[in-house]
N, C-alpha and C. Protein backbone atom coordinates (compact mmCIF):
# COMPACT_ATOMS: atom_id res chain seq x y z
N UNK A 1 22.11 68.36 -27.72
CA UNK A 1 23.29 67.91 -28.42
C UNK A 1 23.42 68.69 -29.72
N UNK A 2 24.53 69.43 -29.83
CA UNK A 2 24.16 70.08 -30.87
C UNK A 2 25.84 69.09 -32.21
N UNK A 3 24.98 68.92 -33.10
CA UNK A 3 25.94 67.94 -34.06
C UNK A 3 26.64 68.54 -35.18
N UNK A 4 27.90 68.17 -35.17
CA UNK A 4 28.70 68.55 -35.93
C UNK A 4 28.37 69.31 -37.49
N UNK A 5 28.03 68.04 -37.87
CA UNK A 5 27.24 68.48 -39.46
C UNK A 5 26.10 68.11 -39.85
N UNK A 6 25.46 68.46 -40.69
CA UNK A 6 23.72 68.55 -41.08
C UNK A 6 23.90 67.14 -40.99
N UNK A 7 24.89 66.07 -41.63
CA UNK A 7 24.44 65.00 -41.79
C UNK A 7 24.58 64.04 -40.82
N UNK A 8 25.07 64.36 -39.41
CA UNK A 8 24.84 64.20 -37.92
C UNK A 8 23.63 64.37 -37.34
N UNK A 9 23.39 65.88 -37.78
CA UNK A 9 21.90 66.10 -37.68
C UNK A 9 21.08 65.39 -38.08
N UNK A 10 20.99 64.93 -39.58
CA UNK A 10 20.08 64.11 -39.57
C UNK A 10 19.78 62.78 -39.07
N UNK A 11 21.24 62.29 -39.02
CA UNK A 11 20.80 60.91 -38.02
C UNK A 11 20.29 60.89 -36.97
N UNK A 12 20.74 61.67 -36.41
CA UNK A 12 20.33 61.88 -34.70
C UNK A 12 18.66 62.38 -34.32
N UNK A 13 18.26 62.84 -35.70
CA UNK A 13 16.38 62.64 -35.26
C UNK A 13 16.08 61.96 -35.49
N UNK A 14 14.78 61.86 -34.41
CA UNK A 14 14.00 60.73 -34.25
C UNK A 14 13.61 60.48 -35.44
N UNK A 15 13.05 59.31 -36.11
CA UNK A 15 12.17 59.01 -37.51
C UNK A 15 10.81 59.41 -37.07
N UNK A 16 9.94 59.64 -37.49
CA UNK A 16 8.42 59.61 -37.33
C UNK A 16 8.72 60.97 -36.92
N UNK A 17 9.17 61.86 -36.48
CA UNK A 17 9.10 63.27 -35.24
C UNK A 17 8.75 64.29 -36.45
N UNK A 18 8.57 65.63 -35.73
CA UNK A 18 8.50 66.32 -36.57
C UNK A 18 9.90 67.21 -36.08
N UNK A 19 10.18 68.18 -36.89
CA UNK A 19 11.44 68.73 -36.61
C UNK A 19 10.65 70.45 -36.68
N UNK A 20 11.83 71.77 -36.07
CA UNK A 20 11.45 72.91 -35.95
C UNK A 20 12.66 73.48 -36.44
N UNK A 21 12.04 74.51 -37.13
CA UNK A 21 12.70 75.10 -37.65
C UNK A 21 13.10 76.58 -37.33
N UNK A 22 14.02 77.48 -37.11
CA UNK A 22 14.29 78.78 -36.49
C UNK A 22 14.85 79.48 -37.59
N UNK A 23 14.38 80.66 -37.66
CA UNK A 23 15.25 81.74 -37.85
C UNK A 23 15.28 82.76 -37.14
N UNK A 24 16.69 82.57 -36.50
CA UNK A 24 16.73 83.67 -35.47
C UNK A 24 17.18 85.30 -36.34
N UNK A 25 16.84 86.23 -35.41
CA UNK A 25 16.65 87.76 -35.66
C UNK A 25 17.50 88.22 -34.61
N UNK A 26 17.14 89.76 -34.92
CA UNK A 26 17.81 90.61 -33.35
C UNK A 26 16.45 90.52 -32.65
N UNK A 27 15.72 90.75 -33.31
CA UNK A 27 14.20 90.92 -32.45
C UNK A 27 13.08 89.82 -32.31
N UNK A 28 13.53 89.16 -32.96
CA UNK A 28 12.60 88.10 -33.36
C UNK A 28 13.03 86.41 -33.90
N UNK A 29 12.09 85.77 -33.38
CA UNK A 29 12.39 84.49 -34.25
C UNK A 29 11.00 83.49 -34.87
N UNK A 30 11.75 83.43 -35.94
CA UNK A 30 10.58 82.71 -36.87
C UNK A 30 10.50 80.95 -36.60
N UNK A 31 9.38 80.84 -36.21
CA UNK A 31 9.20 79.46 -36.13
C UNK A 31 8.59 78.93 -37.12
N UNK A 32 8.88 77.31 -37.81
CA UNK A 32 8.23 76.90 -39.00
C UNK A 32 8.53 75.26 -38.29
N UNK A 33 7.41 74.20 -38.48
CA UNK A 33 7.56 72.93 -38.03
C UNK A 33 7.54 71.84 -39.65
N UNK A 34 7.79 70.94 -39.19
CA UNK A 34 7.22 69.78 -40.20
C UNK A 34 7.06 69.29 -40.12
N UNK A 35 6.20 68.43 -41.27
CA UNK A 35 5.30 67.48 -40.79
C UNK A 35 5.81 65.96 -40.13
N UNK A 36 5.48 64.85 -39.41
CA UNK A 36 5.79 63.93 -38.95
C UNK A 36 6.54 62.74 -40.16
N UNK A 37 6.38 63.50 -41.53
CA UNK A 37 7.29 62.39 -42.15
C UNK A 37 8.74 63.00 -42.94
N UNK A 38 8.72 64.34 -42.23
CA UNK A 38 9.71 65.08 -43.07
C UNK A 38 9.63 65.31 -43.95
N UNK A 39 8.57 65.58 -44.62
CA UNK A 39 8.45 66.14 -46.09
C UNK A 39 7.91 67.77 -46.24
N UNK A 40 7.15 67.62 -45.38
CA UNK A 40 6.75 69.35 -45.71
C UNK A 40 7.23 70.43 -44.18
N UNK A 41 7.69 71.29 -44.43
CA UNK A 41 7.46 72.71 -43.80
C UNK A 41 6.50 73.60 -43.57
N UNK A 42 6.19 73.87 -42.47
CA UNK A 42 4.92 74.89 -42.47
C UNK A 42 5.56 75.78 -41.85
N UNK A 43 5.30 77.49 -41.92
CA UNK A 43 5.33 78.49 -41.11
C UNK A 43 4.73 78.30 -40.44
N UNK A 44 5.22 78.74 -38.74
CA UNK A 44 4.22 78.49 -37.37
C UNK A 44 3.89 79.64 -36.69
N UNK A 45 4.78 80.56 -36.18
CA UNK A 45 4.76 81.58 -35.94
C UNK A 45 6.07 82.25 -35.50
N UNK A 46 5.70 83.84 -34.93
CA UNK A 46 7.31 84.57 -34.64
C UNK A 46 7.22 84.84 -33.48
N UNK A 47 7.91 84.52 -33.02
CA UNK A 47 8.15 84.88 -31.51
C UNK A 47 8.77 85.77 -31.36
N UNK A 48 7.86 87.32 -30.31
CA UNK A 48 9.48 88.36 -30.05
C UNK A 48 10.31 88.46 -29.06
N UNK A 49 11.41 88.49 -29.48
CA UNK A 49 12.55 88.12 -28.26
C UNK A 49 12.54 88.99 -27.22
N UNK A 50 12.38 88.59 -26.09
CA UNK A 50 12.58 89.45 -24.94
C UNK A 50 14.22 88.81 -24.01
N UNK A 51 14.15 87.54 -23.79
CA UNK A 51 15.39 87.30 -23.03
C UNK A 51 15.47 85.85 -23.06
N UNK A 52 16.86 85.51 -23.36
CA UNK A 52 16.85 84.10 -23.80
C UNK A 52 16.34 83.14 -22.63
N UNK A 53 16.01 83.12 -21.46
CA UNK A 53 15.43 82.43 -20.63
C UNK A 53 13.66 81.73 -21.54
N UNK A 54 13.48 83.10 -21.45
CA UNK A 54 11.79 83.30 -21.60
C UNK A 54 11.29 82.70 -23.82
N UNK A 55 12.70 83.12 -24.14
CA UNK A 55 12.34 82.63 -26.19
C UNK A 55 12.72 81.18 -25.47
N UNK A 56 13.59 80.21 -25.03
CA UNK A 56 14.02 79.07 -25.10
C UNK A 56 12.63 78.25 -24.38
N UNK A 57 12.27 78.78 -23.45
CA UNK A 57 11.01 78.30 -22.70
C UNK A 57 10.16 77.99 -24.05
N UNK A 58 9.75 79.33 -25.17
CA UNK A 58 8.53 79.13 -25.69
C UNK A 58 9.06 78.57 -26.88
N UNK A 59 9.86 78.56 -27.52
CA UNK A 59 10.62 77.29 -28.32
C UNK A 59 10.64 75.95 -27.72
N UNK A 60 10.67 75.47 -26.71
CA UNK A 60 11.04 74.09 -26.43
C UNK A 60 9.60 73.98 -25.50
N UNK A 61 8.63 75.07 -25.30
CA UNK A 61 7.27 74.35 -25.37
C UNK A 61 6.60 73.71 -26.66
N UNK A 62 6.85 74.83 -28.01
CA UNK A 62 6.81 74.20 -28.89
C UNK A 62 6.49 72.80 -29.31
N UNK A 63 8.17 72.99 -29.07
CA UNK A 63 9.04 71.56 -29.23
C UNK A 63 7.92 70.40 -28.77
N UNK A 64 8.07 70.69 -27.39
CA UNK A 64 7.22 69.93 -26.60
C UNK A 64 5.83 68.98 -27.40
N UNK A 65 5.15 70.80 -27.70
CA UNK A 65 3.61 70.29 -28.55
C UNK A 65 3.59 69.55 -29.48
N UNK A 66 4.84 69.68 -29.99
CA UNK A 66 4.47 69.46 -31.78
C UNK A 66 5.19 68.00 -31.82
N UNK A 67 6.19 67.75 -30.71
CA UNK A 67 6.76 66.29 -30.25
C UNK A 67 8.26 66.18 -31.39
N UNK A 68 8.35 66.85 -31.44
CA UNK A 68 9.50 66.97 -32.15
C UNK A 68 10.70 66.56 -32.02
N UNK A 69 11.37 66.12 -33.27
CA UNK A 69 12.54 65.17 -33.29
C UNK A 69 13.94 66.02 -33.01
N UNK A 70 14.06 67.36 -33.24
CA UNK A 70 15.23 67.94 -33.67
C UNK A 70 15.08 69.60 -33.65
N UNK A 71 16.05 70.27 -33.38
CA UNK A 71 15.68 71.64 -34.19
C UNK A 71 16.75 71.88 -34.93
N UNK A 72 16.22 72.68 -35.99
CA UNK A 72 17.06 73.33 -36.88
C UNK A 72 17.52 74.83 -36.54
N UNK A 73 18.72 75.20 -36.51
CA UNK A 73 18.60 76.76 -36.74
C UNK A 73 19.21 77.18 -38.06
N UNK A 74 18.59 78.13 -39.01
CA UNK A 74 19.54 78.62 -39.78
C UNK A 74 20.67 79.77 -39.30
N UNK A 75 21.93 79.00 -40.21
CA UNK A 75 22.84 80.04 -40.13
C UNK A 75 22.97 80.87 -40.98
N UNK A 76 23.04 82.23 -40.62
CA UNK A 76 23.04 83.36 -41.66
C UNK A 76 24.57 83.71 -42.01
N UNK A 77 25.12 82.72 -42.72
CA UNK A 77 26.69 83.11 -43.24
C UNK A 77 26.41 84.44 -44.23
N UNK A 78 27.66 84.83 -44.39
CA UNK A 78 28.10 85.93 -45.16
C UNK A 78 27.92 85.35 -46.67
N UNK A 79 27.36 86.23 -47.50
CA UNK A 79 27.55 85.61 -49.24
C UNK A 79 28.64 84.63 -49.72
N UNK A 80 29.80 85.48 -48.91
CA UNK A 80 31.11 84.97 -49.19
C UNK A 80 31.43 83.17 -48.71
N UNK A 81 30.61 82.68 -47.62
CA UNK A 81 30.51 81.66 -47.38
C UNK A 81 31.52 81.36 -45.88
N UNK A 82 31.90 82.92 -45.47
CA UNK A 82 32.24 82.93 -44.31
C UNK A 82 31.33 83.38 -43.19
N UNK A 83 31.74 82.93 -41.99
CA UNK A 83 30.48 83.18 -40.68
C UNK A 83 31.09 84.87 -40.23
N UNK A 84 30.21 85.10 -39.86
CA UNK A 84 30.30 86.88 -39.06
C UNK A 84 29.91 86.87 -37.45
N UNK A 85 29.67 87.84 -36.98
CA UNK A 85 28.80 88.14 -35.77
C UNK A 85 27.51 87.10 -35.91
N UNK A 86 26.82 87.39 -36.67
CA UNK A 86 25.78 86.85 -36.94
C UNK A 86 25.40 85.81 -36.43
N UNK A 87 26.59 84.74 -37.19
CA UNK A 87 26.50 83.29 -37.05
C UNK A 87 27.17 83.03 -35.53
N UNK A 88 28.00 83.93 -35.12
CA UNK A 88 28.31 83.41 -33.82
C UNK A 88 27.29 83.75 -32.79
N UNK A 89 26.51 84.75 -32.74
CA UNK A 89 25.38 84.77 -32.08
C UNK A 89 24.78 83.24 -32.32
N UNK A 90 24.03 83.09 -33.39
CA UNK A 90 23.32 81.87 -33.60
C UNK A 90 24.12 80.65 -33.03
N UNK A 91 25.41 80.22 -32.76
CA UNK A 91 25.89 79.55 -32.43
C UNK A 91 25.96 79.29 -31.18
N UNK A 92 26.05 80.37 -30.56
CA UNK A 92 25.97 80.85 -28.89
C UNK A 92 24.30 80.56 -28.35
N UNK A 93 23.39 80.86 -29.19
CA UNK A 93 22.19 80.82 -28.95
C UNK A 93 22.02 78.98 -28.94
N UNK A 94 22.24 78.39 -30.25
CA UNK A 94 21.99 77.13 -29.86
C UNK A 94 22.81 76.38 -28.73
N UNK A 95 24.26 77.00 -28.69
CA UNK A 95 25.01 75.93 -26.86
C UNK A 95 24.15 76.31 -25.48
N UNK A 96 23.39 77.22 -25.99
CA UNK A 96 22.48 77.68 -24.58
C UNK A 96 21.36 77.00 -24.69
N UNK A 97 20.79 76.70 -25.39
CA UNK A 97 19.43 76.48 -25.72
C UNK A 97 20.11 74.48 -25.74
N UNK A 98 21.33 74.10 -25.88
CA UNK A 98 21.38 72.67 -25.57
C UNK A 98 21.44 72.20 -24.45
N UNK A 99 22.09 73.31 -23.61
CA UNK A 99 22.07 73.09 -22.36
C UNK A 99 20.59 72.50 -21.69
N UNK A 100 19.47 73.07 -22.26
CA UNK A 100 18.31 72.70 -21.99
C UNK A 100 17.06 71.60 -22.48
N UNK A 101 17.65 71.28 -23.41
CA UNK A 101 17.05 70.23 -24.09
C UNK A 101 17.95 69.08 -24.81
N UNK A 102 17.46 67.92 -25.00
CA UNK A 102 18.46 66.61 -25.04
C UNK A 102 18.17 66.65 -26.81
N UNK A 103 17.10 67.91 -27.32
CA UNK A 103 16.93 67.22 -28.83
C UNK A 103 18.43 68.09 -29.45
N UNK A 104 18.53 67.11 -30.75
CA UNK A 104 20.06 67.00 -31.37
C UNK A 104 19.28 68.51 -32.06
N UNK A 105 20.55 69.29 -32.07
CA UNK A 105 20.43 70.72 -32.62
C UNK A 105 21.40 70.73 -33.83
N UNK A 106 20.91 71.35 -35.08
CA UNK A 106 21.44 71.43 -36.51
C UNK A 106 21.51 72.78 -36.90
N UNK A 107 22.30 73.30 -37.98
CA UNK A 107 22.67 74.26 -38.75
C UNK A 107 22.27 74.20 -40.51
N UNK A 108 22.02 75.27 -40.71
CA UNK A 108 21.01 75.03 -42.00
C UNK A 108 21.62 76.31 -42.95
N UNK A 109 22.17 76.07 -43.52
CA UNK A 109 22.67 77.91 -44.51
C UNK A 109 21.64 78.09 -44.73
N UNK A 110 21.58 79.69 -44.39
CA UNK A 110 20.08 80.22 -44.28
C UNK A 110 20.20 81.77 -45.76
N UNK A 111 21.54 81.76 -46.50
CA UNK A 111 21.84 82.51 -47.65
C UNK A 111 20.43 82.72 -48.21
N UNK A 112 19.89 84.00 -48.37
CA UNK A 112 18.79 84.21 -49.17
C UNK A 112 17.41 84.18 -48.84
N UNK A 113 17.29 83.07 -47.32
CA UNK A 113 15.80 82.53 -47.64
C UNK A 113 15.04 83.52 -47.30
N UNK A 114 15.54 84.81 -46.80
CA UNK A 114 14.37 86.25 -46.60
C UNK A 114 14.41 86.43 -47.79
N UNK A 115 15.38 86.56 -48.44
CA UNK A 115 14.65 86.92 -50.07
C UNK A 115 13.33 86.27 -50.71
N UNK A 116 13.69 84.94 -50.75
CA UNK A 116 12.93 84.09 -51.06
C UNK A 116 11.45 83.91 -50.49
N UNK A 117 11.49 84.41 -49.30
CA UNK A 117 10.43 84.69 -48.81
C UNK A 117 9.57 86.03 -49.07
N UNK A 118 9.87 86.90 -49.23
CA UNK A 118 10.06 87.65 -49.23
C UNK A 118 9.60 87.84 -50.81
N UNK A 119 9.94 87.58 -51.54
CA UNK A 119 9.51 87.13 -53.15
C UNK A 119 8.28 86.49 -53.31
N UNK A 120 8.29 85.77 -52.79
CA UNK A 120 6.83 84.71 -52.92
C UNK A 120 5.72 85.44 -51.66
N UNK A 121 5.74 86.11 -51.02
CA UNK A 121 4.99 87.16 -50.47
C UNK A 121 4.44 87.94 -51.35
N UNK A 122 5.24 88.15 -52.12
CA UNK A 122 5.31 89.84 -52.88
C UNK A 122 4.40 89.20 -53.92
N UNK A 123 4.91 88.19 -54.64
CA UNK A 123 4.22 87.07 -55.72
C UNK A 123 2.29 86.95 -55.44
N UNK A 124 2.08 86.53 -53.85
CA UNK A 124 0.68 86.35 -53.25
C UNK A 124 0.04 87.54 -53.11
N UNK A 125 0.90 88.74 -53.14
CA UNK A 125 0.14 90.00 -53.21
C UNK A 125 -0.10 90.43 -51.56
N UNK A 126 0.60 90.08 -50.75
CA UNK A 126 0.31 89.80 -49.63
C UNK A 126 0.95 91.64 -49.33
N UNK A 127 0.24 92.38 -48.37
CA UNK A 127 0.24 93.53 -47.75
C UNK A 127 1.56 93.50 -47.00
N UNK A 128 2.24 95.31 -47.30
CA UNK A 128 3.67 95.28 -46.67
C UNK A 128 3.33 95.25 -44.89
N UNK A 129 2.04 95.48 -44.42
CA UNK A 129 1.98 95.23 -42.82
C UNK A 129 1.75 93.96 -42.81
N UNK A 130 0.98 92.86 -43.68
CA UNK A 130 1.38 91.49 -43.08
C UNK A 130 2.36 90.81 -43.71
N UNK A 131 3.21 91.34 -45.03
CA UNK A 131 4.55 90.82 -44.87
C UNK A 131 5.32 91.08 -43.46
N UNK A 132 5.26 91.88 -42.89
CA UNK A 132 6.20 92.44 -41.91
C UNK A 132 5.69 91.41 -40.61
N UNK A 133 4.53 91.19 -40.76
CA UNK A 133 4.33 90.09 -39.31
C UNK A 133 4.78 88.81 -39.93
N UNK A 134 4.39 88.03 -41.11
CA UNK A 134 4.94 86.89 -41.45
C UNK A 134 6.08 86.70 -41.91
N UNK A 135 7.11 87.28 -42.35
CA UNK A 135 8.40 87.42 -42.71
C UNK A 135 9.15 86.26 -42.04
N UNK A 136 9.02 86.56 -41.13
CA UNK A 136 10.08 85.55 -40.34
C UNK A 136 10.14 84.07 -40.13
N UNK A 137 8.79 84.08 -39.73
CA UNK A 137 8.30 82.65 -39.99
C UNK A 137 8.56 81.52 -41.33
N UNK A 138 8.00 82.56 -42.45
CA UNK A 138 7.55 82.49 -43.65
C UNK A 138 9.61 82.13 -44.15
N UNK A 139 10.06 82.78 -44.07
CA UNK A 139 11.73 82.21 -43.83
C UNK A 139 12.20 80.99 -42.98
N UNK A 140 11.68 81.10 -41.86
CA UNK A 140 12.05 79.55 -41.35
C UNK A 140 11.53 78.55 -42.01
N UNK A 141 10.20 78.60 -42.64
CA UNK A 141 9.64 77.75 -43.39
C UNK A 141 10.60 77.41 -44.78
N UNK A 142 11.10 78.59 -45.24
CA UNK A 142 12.81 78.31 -46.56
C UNK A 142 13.83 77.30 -46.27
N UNK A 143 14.01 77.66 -45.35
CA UNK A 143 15.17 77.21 -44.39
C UNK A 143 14.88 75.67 -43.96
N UNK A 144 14.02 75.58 -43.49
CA UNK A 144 13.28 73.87 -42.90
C UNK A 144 13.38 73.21 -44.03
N UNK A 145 12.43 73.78 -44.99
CA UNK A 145 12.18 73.06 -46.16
C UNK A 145 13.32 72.58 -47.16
N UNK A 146 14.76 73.81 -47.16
CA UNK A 146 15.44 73.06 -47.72
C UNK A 146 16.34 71.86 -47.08
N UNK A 147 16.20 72.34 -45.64
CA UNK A 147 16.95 70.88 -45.19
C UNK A 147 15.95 69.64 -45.08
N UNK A 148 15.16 70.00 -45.21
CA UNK A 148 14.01 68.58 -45.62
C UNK A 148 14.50 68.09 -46.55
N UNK A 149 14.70 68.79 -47.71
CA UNK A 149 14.87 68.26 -48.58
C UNK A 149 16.27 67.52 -49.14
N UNK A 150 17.23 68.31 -48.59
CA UNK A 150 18.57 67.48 -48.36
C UNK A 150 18.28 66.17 -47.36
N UNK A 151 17.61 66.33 -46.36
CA UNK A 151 17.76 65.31 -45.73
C UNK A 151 16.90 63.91 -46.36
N UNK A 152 15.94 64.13 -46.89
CA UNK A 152 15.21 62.95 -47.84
C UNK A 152 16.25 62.56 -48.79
N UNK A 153 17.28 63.39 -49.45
CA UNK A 153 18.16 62.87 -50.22
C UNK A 153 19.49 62.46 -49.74
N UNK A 154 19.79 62.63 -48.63
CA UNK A 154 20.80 61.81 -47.63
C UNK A 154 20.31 60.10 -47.28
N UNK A 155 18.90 60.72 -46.97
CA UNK A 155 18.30 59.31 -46.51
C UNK A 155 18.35 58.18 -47.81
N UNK A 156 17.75 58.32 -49.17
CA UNK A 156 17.07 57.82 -50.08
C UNK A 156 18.29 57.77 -51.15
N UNK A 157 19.35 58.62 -50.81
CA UNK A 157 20.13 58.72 -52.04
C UNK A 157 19.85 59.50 -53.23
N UNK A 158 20.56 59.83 -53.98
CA UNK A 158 20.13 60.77 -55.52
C UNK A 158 19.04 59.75 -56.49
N UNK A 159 18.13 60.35 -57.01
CA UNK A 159 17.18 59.74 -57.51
C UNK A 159 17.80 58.97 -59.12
N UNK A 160 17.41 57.71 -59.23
CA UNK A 160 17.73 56.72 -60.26
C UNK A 160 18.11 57.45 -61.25
């Protein structure tokens, strides 16, 4: 089921689940999960794309393992705050990928979070050959985390 708006999305996961997080690539996609109370994001790993049969299989085994409530994908809009190619790929990718699974599928503005990742890599001192393997992940983990965090404040309301 893929839901209208994030805040569809968030109703529609399970409580207790953990949720997954994507950032899809041309070549690749970064997986990042969280934890069973929705508070934290972890990078999980990248998967390289060979053919959407065979990435949706090892995404929604995932899914499977980790028992998960939901997935997220980020959308990579334009600065401008309009969608491109990009996002319609990603869009196309998740009506395929619903076809196959009953968990509620979400959209996440994904503006920046390679930077951001990408920064705080650079920050850890971390090597440009294992930036280049964790990158992706290490972005879905941006991406998860900030809709975690919107979504604790959907749930809970703006703090006193």
């Amino acid at each position: 089921m893929i839901c209208d708006s994030f805040e569809d999305f968030a109703a529609a996961c399970a409580p207790g689940r953990a949720i997954l997080g994507l950032d899809l690539g041309d070549r690749t996609i970064g997986v990042a999960v969280s934890d069973r109370t929705g508070t934290t994001a972890t990078p999980l790993e990248t998967i390289r794309r060979r053919k959407f049969t065979l990435d949706a299989d090892s995404l929604l085994r995932i899914a499977a393992a980790r028992e998960a409530g939901g997935i997220l994908l980020g959308l990579p809009r334009n600065m401008d705050g309009s969608e491109g190619p990009r996002c319609q790929s990603t869009r196309a990718f998740a009506r395929n990928l619903s076809r196959l699974s009953d968990l509620p599928i979400g959209f996440w503005d994904e503006r920046l979070s390679t930077v951001a990742a990408e920064r705080a890599l650079l920050e850890a001192d971390t090597s440009r050959k294992r930036r280049a393997e964790v990158i992706d992940h290490v972005a879905a983990g941006y991406i998860l985390q900030g809709a975690l965090d919107r979504m604790r404040h959907i749930t809970n309301g703006p703090a006193p």
